[in-house]
PDB file of N, CA and C in Angstrom:
ATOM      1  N   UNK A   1     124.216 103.672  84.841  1.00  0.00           N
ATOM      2  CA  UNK A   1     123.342 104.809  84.733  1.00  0.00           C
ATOM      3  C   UNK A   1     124.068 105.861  83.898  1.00  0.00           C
ATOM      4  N   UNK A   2     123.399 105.883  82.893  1.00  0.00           N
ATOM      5  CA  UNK A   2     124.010 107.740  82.067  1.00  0.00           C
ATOM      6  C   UNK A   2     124.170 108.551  82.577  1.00  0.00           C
ATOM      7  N   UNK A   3     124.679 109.607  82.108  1.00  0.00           N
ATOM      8  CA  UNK A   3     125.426 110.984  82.816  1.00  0.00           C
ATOM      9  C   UNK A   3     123.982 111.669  82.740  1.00  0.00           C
ATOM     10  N   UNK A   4     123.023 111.615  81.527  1.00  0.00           N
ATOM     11  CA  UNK A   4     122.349 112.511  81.060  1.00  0.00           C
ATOM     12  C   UNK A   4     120.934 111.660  81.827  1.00  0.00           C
ATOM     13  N   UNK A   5     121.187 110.666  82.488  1.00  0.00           N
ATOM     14  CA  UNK A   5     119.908 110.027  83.250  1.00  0.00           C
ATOM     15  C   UNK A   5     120.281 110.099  84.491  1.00  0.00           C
ATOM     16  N   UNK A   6     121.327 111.054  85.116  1.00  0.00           N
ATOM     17  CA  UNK A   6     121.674 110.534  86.682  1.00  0.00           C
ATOM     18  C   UNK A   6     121.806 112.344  86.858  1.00  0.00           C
ATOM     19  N   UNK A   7     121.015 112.489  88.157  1.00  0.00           N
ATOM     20  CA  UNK A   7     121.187 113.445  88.882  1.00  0.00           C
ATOM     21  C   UNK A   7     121.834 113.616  90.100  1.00  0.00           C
ATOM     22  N   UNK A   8     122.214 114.312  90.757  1.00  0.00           N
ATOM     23  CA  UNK A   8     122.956 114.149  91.875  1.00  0.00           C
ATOM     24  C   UNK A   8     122.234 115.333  93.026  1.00  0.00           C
ATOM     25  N   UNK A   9     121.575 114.865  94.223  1.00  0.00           N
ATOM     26  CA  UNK A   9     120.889 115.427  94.889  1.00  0.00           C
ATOM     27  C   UNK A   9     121.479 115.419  96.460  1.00  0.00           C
ATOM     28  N   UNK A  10     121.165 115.716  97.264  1.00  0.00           N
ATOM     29  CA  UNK A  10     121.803 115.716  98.698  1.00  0.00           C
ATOM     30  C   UNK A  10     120.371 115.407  99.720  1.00  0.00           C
ATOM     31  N   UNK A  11     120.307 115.107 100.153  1.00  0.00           N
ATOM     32  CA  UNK A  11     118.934 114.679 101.182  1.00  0.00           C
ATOM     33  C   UNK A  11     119.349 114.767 102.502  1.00  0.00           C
ATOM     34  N   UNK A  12     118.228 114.999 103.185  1.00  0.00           N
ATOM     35  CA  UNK A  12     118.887 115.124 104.984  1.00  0.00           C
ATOM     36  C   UNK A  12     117.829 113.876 105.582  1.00  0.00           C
ATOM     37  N   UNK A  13     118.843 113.538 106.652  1.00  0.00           N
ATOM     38  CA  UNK A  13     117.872 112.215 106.968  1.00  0.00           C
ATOM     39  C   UNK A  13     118.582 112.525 108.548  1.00  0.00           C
ATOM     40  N   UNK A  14     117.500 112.697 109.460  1.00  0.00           N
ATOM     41  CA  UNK A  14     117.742 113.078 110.760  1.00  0.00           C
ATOM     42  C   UNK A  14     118.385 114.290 110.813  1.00  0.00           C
ATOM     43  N   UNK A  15     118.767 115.284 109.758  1.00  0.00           N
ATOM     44  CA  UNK A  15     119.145 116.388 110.222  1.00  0.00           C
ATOM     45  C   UNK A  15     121.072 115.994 109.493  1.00  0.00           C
ATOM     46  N   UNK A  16     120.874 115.153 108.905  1.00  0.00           N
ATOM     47  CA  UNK A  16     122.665 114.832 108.400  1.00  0.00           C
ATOM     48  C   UNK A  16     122.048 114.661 107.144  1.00  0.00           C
ATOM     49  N   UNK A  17     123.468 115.623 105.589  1.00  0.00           N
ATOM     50  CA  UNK A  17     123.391 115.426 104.207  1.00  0.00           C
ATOM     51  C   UNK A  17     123.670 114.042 104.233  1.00  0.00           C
ATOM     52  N   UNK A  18     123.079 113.667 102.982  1.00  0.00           N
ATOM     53  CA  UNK A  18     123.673 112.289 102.184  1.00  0.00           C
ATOM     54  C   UNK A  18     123.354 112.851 100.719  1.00  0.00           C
ATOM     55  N   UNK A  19     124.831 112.765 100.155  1.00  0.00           N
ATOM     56  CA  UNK A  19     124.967 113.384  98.567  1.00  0.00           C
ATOM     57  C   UNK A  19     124.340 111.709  98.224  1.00  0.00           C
ATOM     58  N   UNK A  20     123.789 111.436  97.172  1.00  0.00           N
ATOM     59  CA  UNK A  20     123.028 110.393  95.873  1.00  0.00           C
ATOM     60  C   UNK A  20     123.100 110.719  94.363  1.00  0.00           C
ATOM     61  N   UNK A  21     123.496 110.008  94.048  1.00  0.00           N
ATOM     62  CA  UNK A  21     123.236 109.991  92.553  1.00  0.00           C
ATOM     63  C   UNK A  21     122.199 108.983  92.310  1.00  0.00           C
ATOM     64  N   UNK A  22     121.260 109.363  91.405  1.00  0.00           N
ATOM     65  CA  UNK A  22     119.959 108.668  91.066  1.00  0.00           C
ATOM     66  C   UNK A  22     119.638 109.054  89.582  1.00  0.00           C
ATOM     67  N   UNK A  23     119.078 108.278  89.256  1.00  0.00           N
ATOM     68  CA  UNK A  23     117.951 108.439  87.888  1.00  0.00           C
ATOM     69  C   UNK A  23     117.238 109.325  88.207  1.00  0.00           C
ATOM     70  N   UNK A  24     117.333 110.266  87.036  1.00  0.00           N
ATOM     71  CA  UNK A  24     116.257 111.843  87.214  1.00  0.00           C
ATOM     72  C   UNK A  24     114.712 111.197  87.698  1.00  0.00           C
ATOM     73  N   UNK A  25     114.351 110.146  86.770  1.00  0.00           N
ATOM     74  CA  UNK A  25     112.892 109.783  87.036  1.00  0.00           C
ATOM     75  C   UNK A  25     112.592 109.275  88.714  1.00  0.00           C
ATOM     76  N   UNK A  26     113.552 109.252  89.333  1.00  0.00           N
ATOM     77  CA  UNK A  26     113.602 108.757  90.534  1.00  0.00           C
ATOM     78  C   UNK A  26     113.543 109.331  91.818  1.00  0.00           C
ATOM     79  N   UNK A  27     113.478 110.649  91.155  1.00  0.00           N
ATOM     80  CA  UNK A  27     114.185 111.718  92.253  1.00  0.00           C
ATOM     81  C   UNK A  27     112.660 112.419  93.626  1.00  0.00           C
ATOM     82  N   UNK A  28     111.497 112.075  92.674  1.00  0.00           N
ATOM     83  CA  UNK A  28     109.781 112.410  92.925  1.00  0.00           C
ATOM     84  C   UNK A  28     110.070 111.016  94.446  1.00  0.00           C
ATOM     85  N   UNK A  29     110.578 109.905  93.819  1.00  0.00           N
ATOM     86  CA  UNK A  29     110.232 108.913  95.005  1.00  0.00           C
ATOM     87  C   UNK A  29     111.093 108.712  95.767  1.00  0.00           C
ATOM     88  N   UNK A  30     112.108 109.358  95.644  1.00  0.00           N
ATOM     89  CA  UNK A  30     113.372 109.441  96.683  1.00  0.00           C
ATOM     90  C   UNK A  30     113.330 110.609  97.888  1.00  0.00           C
ATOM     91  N   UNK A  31     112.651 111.645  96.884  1.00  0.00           N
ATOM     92  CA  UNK A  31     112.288 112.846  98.005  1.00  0.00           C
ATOM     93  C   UNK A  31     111.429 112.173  98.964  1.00  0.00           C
ATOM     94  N   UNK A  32     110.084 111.496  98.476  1.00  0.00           N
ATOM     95  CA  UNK A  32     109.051 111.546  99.402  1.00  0.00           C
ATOM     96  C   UNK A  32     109.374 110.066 100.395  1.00  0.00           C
ATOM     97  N   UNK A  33     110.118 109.512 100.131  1.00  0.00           N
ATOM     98  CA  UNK A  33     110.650 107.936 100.814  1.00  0.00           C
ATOM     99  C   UNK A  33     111.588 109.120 102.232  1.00  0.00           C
ATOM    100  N   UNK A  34     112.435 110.000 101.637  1.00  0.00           N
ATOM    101  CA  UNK A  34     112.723 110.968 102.546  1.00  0.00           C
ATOM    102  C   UNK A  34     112.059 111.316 103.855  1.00  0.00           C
ATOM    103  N   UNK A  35     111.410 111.966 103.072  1.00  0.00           N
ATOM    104  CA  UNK A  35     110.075 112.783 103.627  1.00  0.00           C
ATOM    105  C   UNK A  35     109.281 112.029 105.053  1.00  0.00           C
ATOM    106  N   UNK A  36     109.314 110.539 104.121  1.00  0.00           N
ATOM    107  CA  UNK A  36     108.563 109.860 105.424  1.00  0.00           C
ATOM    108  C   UNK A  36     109.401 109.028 106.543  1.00  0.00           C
ATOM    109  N   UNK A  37     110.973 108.947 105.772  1.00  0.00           N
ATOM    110  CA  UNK A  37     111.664 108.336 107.273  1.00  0.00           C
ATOM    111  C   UNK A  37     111.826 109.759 107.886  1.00  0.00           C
ATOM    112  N   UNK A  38     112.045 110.771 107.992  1.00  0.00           N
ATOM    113  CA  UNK A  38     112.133 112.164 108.844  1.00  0.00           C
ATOM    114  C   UNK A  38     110.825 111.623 109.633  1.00  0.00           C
ATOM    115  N   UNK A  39     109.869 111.628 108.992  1.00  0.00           N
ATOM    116  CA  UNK A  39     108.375 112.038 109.827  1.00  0.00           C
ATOM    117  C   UNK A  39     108.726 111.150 110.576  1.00  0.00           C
ATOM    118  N   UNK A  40     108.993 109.868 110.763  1.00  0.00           N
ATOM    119  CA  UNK A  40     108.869 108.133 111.500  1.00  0.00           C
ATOM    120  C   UNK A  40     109.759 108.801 112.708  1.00  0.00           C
ATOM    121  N   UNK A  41     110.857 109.208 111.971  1.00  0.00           N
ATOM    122  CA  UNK A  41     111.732 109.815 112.836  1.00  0.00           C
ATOM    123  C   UNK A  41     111.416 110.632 114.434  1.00  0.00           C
ATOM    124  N   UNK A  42     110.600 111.941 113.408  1.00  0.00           N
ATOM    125  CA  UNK A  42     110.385 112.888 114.148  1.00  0.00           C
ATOM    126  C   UNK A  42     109.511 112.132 115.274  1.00  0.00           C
ATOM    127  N   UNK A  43     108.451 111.272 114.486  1.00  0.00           N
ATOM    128  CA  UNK A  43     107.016 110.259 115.597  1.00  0.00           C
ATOM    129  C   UNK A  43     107.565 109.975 116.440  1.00  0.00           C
ATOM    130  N   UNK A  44     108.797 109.237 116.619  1.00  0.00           N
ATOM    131  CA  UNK A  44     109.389 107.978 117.305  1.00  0.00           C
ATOM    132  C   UNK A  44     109.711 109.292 118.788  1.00  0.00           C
ATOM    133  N   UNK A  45     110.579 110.507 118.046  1.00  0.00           N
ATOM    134  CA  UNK A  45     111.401 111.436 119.206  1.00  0.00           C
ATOM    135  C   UNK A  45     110.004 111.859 119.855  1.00  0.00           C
ATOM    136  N   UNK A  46     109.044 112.373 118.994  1.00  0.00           N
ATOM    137  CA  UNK A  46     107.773 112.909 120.186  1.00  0.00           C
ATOM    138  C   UNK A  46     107.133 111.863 121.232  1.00  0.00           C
ATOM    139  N   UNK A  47     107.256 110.669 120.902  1.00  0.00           N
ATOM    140  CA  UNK A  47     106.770 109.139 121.491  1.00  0.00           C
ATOM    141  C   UNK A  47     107.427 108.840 122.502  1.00  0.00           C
ATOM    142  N   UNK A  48     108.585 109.140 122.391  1.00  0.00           N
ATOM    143  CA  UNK A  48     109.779 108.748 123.625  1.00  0.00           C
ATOM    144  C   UNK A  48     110.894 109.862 123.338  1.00  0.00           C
ATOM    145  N   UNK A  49     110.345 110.844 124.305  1.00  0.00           N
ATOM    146  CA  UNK A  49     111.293 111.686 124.371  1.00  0.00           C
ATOM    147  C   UNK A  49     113.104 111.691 125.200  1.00  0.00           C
ATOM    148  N   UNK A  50     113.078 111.180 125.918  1.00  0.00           N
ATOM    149  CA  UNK A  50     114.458 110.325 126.313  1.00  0.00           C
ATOM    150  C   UNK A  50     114.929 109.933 125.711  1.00  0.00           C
ATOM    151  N   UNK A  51     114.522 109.045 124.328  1.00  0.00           N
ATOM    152  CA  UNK A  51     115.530 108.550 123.592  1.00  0.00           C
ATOM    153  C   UNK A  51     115.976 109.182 122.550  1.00  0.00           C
ATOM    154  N   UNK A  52     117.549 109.363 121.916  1.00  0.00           N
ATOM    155  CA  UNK A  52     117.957 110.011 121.192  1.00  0.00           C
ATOM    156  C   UNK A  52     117.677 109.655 119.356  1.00  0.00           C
ATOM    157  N   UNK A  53     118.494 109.838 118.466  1.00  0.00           N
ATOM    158  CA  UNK A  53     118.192 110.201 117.426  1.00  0.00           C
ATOM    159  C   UNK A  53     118.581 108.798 117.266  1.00  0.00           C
ATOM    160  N   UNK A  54     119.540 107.965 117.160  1.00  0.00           N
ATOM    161  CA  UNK A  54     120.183 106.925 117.155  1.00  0.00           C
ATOM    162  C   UNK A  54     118.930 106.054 117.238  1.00  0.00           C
ATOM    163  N   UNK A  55     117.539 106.201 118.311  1.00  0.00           N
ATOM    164  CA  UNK A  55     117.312 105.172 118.619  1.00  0.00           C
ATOM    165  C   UNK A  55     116.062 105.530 117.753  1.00  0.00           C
ATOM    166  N   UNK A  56     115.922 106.545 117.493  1.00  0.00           N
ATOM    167  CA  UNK A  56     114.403 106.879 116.144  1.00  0.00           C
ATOM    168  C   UNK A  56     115.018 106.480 114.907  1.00  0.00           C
ATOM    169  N   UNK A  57     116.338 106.514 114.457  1.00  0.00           N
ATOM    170  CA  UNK A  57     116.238 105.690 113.300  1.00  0.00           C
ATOM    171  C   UNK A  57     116.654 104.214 113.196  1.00  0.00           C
ATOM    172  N   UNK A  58     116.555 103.407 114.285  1.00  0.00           N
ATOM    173  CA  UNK A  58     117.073 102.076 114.695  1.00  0.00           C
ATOM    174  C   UNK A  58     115.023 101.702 114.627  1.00  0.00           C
ATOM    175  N   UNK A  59     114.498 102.364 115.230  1.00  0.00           N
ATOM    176  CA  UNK A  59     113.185 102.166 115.537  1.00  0.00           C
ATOM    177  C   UNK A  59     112.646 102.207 113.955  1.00  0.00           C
ATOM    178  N   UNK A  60     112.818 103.331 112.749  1.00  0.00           N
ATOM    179  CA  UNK A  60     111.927 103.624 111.701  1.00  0.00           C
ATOM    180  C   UNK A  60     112.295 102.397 111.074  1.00  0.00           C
ATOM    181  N   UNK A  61     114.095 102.000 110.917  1.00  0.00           N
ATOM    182  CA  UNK A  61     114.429 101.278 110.237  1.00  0.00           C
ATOM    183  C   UNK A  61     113.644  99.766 110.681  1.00  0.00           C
ATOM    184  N   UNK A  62     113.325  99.346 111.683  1.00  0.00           N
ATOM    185  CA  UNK A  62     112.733  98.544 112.123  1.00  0.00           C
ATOM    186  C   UNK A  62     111.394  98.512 111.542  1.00  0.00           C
ATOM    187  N   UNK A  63     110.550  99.182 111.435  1.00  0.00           N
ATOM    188  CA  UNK A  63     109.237  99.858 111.183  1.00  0.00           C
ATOM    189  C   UNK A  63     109.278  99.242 109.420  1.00  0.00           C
ATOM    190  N   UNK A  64     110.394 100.164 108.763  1.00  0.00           N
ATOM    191  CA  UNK A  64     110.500  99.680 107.784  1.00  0.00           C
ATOM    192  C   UNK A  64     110.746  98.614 107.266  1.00  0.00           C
ATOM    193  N   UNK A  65     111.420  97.801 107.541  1.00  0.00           N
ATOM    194  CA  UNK A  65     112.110  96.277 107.291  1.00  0.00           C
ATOM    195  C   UNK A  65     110.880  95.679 107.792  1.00  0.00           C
ATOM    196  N   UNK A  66     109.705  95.816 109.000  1.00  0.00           N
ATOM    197  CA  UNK A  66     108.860  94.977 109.171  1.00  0.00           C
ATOM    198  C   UNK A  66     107.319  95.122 107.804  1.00  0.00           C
ATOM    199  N   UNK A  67     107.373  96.566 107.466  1.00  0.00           N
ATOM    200  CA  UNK A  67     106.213  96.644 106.607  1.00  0.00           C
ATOM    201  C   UNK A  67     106.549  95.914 105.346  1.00  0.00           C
ATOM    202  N   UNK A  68     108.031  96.108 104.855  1.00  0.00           N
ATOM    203  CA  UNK A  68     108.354  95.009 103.647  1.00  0.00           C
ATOM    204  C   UNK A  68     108.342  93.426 103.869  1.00  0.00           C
ATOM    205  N   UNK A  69     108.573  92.990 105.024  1.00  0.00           N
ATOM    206  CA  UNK A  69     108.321  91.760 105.301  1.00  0.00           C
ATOM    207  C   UNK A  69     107.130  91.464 104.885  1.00  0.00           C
ATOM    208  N   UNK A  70     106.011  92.737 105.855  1.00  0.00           N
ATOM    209  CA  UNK A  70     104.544  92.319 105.457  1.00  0.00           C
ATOM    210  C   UNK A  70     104.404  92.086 103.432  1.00  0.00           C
ATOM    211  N   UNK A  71     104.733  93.136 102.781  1.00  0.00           N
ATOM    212  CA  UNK A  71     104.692  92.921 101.513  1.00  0.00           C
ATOM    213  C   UNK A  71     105.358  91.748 101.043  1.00  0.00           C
ATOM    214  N   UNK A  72     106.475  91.250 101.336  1.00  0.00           N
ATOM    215  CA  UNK A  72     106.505  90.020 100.653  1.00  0.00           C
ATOM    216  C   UNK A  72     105.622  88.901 100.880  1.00  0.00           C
ATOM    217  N   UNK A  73     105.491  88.613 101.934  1.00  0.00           N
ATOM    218  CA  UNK A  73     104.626  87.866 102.400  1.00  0.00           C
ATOM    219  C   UNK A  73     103.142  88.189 101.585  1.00  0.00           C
ATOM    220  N   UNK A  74     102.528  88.829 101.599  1.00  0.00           N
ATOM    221  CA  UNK A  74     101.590  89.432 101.375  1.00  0.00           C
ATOM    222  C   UNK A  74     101.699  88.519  99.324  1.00  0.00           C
ATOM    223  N   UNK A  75     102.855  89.611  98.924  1.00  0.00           N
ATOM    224  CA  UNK A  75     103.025  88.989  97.427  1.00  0.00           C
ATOM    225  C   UNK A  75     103.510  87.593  97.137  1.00  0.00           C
ATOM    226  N   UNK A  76     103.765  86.533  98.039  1.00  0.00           N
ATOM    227  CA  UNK A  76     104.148  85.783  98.063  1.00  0.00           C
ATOM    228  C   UNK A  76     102.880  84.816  97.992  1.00  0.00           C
ATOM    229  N   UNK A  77     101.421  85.398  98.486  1.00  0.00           N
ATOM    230  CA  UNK A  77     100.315  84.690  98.448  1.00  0.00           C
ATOM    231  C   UNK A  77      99.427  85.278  97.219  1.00  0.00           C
ATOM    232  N   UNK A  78      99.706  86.784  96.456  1.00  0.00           N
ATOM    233  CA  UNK A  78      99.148  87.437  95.240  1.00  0.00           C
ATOM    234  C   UNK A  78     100.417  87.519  94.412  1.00  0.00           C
ATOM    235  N   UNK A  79      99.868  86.694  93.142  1.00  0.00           N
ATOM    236  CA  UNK A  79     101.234  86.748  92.101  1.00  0.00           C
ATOM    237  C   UNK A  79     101.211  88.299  91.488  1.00  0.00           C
ATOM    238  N   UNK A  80      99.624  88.639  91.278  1.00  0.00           N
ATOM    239  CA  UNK A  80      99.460  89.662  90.623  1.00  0.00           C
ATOM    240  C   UNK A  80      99.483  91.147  91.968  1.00  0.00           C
ATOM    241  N   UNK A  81     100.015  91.222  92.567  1.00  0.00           N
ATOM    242  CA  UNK A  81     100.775  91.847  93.739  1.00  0.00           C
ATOM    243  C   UNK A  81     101.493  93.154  92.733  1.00  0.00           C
ATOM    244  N   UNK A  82     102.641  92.661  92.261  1.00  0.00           N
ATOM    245  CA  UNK A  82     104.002  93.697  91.616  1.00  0.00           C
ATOM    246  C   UNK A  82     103.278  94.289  90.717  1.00  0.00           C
ATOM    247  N   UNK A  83     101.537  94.234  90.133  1.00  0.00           N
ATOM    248  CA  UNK A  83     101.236  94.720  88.861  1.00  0.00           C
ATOM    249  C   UNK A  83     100.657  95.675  89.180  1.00  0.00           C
ATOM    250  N   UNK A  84      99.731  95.419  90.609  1.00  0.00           N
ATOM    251  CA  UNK A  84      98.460  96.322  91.392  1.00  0.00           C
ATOM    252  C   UNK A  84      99.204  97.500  91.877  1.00  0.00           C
ATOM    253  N   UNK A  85     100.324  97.072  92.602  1.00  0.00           N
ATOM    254  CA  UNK A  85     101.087  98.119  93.181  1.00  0.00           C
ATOM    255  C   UNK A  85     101.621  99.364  92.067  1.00  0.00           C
ATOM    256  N   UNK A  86     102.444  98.476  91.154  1.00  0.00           N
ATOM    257  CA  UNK A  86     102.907  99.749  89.664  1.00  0.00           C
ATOM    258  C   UNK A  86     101.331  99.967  89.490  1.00  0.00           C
ATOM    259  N   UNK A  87     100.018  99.711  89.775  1.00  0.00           N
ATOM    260  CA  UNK A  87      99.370 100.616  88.932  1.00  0.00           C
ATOM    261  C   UNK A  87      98.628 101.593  89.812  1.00  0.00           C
ATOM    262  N   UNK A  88      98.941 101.061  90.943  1.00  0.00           N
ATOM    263  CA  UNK A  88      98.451 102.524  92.176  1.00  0.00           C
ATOM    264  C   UNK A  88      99.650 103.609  92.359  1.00  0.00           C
ATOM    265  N   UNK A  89     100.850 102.832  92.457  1.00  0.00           N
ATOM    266  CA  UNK A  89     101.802 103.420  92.480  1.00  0.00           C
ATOM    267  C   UNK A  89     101.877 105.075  90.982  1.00  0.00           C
ATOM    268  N   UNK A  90     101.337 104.150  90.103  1.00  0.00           N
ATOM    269  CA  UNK A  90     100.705 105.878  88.767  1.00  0.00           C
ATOM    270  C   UNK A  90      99.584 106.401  89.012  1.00  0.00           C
ATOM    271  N   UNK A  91      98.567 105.571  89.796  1.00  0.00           N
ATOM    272  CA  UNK A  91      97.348 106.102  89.784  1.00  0.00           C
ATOM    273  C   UNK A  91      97.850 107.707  90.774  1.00  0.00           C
ATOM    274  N   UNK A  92      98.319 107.395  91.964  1.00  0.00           N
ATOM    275  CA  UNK A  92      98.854 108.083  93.073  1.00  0.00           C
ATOM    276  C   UNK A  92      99.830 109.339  92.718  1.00  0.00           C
ATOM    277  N   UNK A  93     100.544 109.073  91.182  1.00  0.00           N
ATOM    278  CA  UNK A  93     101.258 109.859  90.952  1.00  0.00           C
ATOM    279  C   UNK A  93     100.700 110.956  89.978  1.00  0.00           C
ATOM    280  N   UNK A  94      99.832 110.527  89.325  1.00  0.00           N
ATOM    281  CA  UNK A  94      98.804 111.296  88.500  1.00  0.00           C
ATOM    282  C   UNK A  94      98.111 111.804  89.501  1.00  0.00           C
ATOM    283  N   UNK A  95      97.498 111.857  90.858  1.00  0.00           N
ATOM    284  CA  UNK A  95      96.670 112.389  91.489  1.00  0.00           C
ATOM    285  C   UNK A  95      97.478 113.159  92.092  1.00  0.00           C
ATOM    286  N   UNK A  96      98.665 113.318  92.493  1.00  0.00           N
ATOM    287  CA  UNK A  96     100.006 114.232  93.369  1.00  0.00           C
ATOM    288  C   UNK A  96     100.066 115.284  92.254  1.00  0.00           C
ATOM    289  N   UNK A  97     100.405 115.381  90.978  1.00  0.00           N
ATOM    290  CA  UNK A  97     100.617 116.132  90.167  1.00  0.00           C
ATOM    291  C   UNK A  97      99.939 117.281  90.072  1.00  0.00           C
TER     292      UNK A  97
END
């Protein structure tokens, strides 16, 4: 990655920094990938309040690793899968803008 293509950002995930270096163009889907393990996060602590932080991101990460399962699987039966997605994936980003 170039100096002049890599930004360096800090993100909080449960309430702890994590410094990143990323591709500037990257930085729109890194925030909001953010954005939504916090929320999973936050769901999991209002859902089961007894359990600590440890166990809301053991739970999102779970959450997560199972919805990509679903997608491979999913693309594993649509070849044209990786094309639909990049083109919702702009449609979605042109409509955020």
């Amino acid at each position: 990655m170039g100096d002049q293509d890599s930004l360096q950002i800090t993100v909080l995930i449960a309430g702890r920094p994590y410094p990143l270096k990323i591709k500037s163009s990257d930085e729109s889907v890194i925030r909001r990938v953010v954005r939504e393990i916090n929320d999973s996060i936050n769901k999991f602590q209002l859902d089961y309040p007894n359990r600590d932080k440890q166990d809301g991101l053991a739970l999102t990460a779970l959450n997560c690793a199972g919805d990509l399962e679903k997608v491979k699987l999913s693309a594993s039966n649509d070849p044209d899968l990786p094309e639909k997605l990049t083109q919702l994936d702009q449609l979605l980003d042109q409509l955020l803008l």
